[in-house]
Protein backbone atom coordinates (compact mmCIF):
# COMPACT_ATOMS: atom_id res chain seq x y z
CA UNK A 1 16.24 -8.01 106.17
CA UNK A 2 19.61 -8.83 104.69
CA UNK A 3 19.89 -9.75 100.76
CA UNK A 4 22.85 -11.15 98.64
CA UNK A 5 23.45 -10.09 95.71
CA UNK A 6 26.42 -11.55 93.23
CA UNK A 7 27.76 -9.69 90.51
CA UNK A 8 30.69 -10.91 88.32
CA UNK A 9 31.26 -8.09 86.79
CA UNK A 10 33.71 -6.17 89.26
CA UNK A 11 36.66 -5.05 87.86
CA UNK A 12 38.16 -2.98 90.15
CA UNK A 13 38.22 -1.44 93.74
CA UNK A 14 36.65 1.69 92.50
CA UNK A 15 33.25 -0.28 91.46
CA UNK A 16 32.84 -1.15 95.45
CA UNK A 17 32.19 2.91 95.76
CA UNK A 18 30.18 3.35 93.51
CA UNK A 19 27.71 0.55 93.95
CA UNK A 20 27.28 0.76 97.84
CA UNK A 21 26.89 4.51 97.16
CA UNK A 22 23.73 3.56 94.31
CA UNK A 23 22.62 1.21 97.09
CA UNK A 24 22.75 3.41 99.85
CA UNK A 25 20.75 6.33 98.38
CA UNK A 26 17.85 3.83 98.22
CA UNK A 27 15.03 4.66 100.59
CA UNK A 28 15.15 1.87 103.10
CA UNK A 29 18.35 0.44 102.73
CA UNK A 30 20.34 1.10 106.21
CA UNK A 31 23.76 -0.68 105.03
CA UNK A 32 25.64 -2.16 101.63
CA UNK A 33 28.87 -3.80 101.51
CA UNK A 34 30.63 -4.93 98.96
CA UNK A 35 33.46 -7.62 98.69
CA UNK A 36 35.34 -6.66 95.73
CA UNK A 37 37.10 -10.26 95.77
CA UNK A 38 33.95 -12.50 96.05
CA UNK A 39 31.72 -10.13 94.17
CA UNK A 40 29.50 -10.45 96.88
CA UNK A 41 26.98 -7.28 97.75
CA UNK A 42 25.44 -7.68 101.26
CA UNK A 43 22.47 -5.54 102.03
CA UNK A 44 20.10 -4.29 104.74
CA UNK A 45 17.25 -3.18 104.10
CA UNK A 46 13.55 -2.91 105.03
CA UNK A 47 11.90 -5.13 103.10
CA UNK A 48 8.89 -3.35 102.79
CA UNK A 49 10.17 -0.12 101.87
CA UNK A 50 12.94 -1.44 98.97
CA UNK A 51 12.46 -4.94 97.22
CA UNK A 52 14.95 -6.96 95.92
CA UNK A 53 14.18 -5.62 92.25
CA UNK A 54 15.06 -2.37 93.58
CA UNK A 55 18.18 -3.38 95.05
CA UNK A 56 19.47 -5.03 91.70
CA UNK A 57 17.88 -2.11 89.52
CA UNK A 58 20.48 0.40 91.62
CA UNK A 59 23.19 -2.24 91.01
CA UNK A 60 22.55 -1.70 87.69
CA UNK A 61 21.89 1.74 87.31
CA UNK A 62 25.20 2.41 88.65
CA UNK A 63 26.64 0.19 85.87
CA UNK A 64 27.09 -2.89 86.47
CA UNK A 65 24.79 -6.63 86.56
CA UNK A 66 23.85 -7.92 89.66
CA UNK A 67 21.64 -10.85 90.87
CA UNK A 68 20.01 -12.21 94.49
CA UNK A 69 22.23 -15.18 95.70
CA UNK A 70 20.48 -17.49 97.81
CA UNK A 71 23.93 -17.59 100.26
């Protein structure tokens, strides 16, 4: 399953690091990117091992606010 997350709160090219790192470390997810430009966070995952909730949790454990785009 692929999710979209949007976060407007990227500042600069080191926050791309450390929220596909946050992301990555989750239990299910097999890929993040993140498009530092956009603000768009694009990830795989299996959707019944990691939830969306999870996804935006990590986002915001590793500081920053994140929500599921529909696009």
């Amino acid at each position: 399953m692929k999710t979209i997350l949007r976060s407007q709160e990227l500042s600069c090219p080191s926050c791309v690091t450390k929220i596909e790192k946050a992301l990555k470390a989750l239990d299910g997810v097999t890929e993040a990117r993140v498009f530092f430009n956009t603000g768009r966070i694009e990830v795989d995952h299996d959707a019944g091992t990691v939830k969306t909730d999870d996804l935006v949790k990590a986002v915001r454990a590793a500081g920053y606010e994140a929500c599921v785009a529909p696009f």
